[in-house]
PDB file of N, CA and C in Angstrom:
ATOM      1  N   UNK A   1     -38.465 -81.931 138.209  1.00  0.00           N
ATOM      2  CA  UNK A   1     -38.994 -82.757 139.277  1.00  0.00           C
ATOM      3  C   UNK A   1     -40.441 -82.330 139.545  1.00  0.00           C
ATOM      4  N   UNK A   2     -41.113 -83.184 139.727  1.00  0.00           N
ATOM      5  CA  UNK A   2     -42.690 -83.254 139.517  1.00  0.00           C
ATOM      6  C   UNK A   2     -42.875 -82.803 141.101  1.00  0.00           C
ATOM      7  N   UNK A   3     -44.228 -81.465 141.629  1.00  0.00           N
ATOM      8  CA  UNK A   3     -44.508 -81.521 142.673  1.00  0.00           C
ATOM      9  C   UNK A   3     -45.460 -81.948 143.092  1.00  0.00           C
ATOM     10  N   UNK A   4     -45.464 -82.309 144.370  1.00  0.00           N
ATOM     11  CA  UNK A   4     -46.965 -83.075 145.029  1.00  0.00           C
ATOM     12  C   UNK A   4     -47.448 -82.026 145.702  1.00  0.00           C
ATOM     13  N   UNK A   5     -48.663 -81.627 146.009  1.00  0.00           N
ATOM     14  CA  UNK A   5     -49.811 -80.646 146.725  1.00  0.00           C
ATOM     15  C   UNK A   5     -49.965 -81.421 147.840  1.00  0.00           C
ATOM     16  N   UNK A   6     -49.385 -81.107 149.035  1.00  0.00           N
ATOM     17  CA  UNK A   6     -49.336 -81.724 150.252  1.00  0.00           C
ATOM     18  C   UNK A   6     -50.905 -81.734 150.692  1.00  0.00           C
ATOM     19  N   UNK A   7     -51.573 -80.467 150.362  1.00  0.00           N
ATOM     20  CA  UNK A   7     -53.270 -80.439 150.591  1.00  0.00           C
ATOM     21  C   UNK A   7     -53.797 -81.278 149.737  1.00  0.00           C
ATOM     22  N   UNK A   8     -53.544 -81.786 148.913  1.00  0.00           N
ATOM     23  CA  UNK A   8     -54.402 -82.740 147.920  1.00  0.00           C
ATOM     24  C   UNK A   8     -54.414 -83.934 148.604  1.00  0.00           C
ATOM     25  N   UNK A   9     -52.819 -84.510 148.961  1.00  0.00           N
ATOM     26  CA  UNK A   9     -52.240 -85.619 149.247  1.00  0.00           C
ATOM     27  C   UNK A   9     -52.854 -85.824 150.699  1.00  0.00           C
ATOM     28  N   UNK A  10     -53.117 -85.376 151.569  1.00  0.00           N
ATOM     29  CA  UNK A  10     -53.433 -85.221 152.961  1.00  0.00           C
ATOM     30  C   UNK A  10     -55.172 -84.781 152.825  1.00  0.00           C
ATOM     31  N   UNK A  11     -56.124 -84.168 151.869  1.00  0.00           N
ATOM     32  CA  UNK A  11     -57.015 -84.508 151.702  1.00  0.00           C
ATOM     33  C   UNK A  11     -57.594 -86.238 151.019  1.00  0.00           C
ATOM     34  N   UNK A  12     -56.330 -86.713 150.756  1.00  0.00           N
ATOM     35  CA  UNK A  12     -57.232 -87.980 149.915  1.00  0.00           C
ATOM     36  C   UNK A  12     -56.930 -88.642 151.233  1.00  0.00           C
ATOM     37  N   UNK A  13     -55.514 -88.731 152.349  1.00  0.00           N
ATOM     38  CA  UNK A  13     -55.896 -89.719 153.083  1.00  0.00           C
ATOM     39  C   UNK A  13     -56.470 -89.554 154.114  1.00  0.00           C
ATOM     40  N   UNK A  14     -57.007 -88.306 154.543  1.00  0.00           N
ATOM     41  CA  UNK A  14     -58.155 -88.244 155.611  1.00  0.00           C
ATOM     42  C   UNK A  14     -59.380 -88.715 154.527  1.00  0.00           C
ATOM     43  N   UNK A  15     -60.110 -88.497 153.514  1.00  0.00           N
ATOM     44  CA  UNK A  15     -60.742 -89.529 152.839  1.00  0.00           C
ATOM     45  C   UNK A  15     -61.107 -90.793 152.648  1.00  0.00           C
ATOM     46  N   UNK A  16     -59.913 -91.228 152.787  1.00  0.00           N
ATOM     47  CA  UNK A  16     -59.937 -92.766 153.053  1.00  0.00           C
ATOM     48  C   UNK A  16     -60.045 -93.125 154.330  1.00  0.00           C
ATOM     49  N   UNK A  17     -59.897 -92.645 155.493  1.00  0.00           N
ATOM     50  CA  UNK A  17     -59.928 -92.818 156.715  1.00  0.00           C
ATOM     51  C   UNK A  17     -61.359 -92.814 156.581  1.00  0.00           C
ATOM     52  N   UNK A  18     -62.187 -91.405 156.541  1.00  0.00           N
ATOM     53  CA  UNK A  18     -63.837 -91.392 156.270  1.00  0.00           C
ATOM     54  C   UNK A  18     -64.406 -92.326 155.881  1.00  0.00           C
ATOM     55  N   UNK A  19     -63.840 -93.180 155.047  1.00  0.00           N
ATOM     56  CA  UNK A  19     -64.343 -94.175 154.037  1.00  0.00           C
ATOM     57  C   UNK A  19     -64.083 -95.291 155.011  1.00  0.00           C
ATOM     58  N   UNK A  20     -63.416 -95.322 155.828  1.00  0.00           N
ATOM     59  CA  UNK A  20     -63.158 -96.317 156.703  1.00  0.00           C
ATOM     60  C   UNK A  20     -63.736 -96.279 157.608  1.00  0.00           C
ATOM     61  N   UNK A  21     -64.393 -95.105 158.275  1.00  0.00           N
ATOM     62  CA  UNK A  21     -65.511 -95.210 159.137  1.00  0.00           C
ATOM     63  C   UNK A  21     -66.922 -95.731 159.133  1.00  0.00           C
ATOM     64  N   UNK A  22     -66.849 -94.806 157.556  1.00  0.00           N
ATOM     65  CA  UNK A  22     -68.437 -94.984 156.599  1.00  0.00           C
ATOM     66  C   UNK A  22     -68.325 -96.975 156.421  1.00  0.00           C
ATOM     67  N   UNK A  23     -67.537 -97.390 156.341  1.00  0.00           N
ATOM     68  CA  UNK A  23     -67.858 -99.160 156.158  1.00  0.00           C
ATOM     69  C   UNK A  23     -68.085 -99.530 157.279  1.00  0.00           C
ATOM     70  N   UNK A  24     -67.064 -99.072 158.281  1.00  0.00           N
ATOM     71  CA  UNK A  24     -67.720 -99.790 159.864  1.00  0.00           C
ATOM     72  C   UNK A  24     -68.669 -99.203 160.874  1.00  0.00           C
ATOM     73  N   UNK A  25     -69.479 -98.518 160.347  1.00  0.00           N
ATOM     74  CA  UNK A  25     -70.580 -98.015 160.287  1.00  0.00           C
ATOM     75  C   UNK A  25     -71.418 -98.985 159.970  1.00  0.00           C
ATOM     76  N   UNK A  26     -71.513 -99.471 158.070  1.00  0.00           N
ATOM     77  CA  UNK A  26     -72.449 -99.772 157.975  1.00  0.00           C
ATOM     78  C   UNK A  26     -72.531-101.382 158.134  1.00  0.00           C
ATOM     79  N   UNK A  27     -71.542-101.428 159.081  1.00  0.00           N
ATOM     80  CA  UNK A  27     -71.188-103.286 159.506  1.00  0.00           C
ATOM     81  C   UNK A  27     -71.944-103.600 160.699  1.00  0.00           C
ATOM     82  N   UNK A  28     -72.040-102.272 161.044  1.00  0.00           N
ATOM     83  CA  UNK A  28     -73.174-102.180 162.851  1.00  0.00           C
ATOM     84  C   UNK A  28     -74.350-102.570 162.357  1.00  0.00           C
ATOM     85  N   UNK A  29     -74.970-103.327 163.508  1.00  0.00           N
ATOM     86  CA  UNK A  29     -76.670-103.149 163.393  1.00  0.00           C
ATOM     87  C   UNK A  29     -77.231-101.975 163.028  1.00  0.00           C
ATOM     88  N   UNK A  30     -78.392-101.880 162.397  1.00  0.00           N
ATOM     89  CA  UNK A  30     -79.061-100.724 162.061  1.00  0.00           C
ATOM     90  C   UNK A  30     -79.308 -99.946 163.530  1.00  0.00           C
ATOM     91  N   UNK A  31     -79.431 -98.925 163.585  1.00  0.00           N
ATOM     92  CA  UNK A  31     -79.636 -98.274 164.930  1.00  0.00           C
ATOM     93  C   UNK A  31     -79.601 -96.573 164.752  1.00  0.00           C
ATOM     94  N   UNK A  32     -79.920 -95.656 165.455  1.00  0.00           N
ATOM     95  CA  UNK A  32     -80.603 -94.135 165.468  1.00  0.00           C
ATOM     96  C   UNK A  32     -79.179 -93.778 165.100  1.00  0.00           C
ATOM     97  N   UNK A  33     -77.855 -94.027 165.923  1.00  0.00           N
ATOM     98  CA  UNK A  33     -76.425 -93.305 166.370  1.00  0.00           C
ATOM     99  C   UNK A  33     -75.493 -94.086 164.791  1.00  0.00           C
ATOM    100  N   UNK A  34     -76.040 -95.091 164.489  1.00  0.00           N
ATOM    101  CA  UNK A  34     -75.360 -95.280 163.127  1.00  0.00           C
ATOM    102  C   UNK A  34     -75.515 -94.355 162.530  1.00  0.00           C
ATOM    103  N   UNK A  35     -76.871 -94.246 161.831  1.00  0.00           N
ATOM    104  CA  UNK A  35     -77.519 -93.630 160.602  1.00  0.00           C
ATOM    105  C   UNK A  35     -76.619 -92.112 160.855  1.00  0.00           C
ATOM    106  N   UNK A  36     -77.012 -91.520 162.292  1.00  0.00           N
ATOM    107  CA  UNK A  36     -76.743 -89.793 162.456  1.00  0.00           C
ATOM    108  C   UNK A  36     -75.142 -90.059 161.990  1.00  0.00           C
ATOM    109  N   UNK A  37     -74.119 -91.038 162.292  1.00  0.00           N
ATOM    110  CA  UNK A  37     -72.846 -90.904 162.191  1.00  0.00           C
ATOM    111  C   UNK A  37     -72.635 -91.035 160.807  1.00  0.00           C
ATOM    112  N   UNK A  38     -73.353 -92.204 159.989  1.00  0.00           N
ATOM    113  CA  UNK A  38     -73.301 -92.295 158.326  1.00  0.00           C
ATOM    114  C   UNK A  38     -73.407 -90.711 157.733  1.00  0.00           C
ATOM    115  N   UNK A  39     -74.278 -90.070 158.431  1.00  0.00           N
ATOM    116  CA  UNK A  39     -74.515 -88.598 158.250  1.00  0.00           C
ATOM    117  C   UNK A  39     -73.465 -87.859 157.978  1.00  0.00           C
ATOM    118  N   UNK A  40     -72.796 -87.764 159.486  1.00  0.00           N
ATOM    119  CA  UNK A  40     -72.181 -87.093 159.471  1.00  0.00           C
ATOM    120  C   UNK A  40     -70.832 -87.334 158.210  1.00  0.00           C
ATOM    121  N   UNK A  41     -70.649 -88.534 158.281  1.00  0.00           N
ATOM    122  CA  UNK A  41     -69.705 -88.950 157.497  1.00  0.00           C
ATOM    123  C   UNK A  41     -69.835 -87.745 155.947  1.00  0.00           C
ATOM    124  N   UNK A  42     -71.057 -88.062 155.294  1.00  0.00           N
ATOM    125  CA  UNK A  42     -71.143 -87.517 154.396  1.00  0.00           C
ATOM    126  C   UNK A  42     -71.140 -85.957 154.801  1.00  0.00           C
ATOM    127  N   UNK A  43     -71.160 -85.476 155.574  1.00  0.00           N
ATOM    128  CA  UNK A  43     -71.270 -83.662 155.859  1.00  0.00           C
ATOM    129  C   UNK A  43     -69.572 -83.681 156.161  1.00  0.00           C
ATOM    130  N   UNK A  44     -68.545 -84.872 156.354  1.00  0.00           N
ATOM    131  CA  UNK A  44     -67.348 -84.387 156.975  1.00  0.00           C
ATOM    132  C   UNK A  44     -67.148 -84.435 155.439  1.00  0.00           C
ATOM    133  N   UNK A  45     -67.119 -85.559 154.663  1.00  0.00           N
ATOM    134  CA  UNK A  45     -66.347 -85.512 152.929  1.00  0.00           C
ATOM    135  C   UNK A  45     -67.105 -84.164 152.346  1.00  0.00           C
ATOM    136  N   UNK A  46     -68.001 -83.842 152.492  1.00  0.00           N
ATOM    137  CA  UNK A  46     -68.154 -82.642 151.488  1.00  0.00           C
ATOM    138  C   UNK A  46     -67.377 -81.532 151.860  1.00  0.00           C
ATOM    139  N   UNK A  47     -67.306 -81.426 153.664  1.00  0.00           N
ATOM    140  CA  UNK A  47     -66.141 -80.104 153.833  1.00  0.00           C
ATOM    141  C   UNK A  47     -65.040 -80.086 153.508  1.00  0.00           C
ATOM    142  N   UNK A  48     -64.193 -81.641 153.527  1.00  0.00           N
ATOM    143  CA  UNK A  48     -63.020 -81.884 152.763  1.00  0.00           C
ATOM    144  C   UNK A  48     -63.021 -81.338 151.751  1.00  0.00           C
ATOM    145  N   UNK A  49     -63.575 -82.429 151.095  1.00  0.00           N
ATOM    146  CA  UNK A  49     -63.764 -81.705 149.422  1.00  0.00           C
ATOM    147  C   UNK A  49     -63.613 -80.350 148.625  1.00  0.00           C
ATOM    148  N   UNK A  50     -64.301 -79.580 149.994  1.00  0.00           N
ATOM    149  CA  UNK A  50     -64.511 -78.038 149.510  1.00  0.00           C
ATOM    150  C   UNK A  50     -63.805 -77.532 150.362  1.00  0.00           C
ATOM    151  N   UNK A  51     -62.907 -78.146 151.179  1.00  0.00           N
ATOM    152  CA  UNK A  51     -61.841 -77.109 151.821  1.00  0.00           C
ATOM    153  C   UNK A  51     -62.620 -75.927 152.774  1.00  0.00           C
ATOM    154  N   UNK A  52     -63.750 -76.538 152.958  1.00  0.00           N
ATOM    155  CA  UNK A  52     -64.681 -75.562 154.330  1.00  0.00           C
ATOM    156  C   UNK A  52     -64.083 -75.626 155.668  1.00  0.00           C
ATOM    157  N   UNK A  53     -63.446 -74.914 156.025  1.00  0.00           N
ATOM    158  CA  UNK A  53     -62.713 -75.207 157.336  1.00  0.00           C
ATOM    159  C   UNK A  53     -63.689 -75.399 158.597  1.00  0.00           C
ATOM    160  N   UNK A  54     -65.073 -73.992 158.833  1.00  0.00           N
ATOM    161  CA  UNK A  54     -65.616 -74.453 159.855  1.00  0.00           C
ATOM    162  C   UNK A  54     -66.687 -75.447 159.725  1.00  0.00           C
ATOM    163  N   UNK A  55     -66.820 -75.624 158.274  1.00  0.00           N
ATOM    164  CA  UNK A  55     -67.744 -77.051 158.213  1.00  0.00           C
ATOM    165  C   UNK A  55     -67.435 -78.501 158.547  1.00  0.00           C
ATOM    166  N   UNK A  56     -65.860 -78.326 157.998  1.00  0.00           N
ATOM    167  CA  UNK A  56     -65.092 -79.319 158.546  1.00  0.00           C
ATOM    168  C   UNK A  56     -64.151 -79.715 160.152  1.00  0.00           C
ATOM    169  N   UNK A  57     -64.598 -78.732 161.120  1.00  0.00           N
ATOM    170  CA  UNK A  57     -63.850 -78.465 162.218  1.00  0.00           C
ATOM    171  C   UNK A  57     -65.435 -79.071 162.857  1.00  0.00           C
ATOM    172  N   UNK A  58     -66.501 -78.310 162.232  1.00  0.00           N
ATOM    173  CA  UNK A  58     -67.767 -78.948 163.025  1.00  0.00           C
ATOM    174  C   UNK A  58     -68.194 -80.738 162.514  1.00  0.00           C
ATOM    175  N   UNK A  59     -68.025 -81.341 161.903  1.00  0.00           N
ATOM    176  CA  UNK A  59     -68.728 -82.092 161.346  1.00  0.00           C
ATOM    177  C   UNK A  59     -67.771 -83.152 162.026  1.00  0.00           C
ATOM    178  N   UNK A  60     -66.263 -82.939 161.782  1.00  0.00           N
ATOM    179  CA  UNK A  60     -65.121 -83.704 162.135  1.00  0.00           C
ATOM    180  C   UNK A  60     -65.622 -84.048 164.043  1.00  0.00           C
ATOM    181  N   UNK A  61     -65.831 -82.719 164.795  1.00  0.00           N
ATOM    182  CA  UNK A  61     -65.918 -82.647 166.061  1.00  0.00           C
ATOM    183  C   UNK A  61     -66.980 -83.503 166.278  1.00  0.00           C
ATOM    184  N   UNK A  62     -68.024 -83.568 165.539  1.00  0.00           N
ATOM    185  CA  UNK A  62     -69.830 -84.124 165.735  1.00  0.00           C
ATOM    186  C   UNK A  62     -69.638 -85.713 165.401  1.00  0.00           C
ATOM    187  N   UNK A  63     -68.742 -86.252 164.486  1.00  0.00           N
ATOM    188  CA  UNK A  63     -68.282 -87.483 164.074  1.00  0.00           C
ATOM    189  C   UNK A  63     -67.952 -88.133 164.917  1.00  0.00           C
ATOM    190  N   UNK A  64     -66.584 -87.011 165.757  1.00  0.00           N
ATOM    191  CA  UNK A  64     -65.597 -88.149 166.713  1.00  0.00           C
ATOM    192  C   UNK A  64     -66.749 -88.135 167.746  1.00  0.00           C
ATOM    193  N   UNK A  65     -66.875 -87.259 168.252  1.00  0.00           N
ATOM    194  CA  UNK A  65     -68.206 -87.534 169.608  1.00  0.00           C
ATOM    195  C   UNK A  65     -68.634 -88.400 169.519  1.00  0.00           C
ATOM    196  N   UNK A  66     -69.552 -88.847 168.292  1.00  0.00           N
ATOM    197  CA  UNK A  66     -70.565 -89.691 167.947  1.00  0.00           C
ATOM    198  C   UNK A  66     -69.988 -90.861 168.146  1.00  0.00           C
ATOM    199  N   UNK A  67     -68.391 -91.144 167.546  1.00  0.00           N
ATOM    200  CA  UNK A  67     -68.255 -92.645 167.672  1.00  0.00           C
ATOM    201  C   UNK A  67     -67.173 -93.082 168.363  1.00  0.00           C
ATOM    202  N   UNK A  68     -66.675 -91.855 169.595  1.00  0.00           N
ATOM    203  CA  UNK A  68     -65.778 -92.415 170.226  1.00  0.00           C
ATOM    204  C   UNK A  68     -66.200 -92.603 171.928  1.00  0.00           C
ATOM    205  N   UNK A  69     -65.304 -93.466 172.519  1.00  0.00           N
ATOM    206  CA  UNK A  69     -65.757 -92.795 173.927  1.00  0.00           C
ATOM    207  C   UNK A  69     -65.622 -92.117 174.597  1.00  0.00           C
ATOM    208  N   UNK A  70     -66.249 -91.860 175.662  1.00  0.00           N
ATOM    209  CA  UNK A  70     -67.596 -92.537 176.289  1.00  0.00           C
ATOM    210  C   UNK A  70     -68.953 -92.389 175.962  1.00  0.00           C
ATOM    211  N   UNK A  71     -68.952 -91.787 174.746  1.00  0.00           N
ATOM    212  CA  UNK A  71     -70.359 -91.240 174.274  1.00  0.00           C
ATOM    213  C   UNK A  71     -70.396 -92.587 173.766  1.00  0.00           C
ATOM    214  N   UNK A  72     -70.514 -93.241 173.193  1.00  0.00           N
ATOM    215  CA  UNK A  72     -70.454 -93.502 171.947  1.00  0.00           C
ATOM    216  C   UNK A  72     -71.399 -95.535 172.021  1.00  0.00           C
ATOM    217  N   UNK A  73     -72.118 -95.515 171.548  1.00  0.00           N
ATOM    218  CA  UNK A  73     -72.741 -96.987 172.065  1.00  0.00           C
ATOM    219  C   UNK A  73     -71.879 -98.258 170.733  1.00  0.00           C
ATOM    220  N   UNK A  74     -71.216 -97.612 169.650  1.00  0.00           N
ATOM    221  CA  UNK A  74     -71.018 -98.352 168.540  1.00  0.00           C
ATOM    222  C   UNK A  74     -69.762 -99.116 168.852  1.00  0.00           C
ATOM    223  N   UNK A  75     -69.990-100.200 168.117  1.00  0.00           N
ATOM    224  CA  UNK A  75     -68.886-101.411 168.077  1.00  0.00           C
ATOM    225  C   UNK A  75     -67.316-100.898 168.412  1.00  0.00           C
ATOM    226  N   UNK A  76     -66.268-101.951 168.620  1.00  0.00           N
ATOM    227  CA  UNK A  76     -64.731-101.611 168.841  1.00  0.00           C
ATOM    228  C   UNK A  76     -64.276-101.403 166.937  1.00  0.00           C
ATOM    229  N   UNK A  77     -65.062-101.793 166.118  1.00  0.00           N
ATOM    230  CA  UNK A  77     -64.462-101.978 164.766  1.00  0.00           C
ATOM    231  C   UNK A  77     -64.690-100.002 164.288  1.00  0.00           C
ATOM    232  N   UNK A  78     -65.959 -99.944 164.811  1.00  0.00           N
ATOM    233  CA  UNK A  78     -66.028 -98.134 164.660  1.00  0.00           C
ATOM    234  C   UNK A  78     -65.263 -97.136 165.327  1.00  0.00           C
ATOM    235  N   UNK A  79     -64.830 -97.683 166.534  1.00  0.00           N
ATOM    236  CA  UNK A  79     -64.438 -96.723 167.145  1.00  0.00           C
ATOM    237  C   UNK A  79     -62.829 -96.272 166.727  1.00  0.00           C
ATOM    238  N   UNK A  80     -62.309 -97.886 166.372  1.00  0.00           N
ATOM    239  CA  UNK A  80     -61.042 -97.787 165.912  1.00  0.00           C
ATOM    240  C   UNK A  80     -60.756 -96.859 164.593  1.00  0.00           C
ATOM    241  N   UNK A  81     -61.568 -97.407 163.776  1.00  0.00           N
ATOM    242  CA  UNK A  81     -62.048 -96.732 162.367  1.00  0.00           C
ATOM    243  C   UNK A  81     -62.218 -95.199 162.957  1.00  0.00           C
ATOM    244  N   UNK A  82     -62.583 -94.468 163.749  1.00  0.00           N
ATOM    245  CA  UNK A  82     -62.685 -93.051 164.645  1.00  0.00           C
ATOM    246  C   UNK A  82     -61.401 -92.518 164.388  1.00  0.00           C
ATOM    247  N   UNK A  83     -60.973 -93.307 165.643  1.00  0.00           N
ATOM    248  CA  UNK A  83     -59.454 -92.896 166.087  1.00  0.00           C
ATOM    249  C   UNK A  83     -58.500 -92.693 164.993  1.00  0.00           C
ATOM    250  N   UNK A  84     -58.020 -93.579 163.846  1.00  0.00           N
ATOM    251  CA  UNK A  84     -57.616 -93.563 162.814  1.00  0.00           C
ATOM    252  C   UNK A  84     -57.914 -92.315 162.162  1.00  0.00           C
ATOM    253  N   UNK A  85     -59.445 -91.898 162.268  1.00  0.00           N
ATOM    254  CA  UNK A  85     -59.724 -90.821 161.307  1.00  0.00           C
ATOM    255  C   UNK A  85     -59.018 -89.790 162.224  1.00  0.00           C
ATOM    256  N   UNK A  86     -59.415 -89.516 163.410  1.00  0.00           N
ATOM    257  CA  UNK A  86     -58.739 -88.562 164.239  1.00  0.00           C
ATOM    258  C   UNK A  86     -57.208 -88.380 164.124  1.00  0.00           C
ATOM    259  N   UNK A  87     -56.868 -89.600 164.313  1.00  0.00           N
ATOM    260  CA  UNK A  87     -54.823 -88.805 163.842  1.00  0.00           C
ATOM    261  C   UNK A  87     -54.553 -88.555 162.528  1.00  0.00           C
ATOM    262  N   UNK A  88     -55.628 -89.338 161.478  1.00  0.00           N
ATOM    263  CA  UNK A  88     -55.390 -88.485 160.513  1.00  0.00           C
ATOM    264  C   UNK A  88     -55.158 -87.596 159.927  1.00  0.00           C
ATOM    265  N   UNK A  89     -56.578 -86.422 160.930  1.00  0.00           N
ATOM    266  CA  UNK A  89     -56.788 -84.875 160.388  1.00  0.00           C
ATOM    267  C   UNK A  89     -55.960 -84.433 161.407  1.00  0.00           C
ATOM    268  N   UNK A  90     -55.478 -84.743 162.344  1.00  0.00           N
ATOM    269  CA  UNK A  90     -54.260 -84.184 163.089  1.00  0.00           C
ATOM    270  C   UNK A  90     -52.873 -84.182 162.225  1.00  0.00           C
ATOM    271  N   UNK A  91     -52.791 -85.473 161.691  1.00  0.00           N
ATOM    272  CA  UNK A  91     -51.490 -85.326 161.071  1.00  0.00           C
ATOM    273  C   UNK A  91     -51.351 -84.637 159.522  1.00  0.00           C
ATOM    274  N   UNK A  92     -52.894 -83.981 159.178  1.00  0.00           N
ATOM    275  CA  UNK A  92     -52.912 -83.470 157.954  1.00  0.00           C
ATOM    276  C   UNK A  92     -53.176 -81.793 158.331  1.00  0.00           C
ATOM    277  N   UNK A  93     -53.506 -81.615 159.516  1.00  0.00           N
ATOM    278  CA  UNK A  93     -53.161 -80.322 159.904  1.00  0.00           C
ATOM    279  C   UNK A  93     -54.714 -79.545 159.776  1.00  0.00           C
ATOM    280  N   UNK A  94     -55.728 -80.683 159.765  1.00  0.00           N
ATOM    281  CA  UNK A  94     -57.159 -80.222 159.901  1.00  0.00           C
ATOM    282  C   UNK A  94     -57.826 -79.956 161.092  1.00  0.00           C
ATOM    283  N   UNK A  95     -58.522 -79.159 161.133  1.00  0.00           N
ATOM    284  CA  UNK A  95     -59.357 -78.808 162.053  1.00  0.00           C
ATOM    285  C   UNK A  95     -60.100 -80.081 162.937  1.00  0.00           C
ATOM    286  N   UNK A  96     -60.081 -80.106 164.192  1.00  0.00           N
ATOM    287  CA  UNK A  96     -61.613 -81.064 164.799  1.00  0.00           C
ATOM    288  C   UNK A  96     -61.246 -80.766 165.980  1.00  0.00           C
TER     289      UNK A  96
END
């Protein structure tokens, strides 16, 4: 019986969640709080990637701020796309 790497499997779908932010992101008007969040996007997949825990506990934390509320000036399509990412790395046992 073939095993699955629960860290692999739970890194690809907080990934796709990212990837789901990173599009409704770039569905917003151009604006200062997009671009920094597109940012961050890319600083949260590289800590994934590399399994950086406090890179990924910071970048994850700097993300949700950025696009949830009450901070947050970006569309209902981002914020949802947020939240999603947020129970994600909760339910994958990641840091934020």
């Amino acid at each position: 019986m073939p095993t699955t790497n629960k860290n692999e499997a739970n890194k690809a779908l907080v990934l796709e969640h990212v990837d789901a932010v990173r599009a409704a992101l770039r569905a917003e008007p151009a604006s200062p709080q997009a671009t920094q969040a597109l940012d961050q996007c890319d600083r949260l997949q590289l800590a994934i990637t590399q399994f950086h825990a406090e890179g990924l506990r910071f970048a994850a934390f700097t993300l949700l701020r950025m696009t949830l509320p009450p901070a947050t000036p970006l569309g209902a399509p981002v914020q949802a796309a947020a939240q999603n990412l947020k129970a994600a790395l909760a339910a994958a046992g990641f840091p934020h």
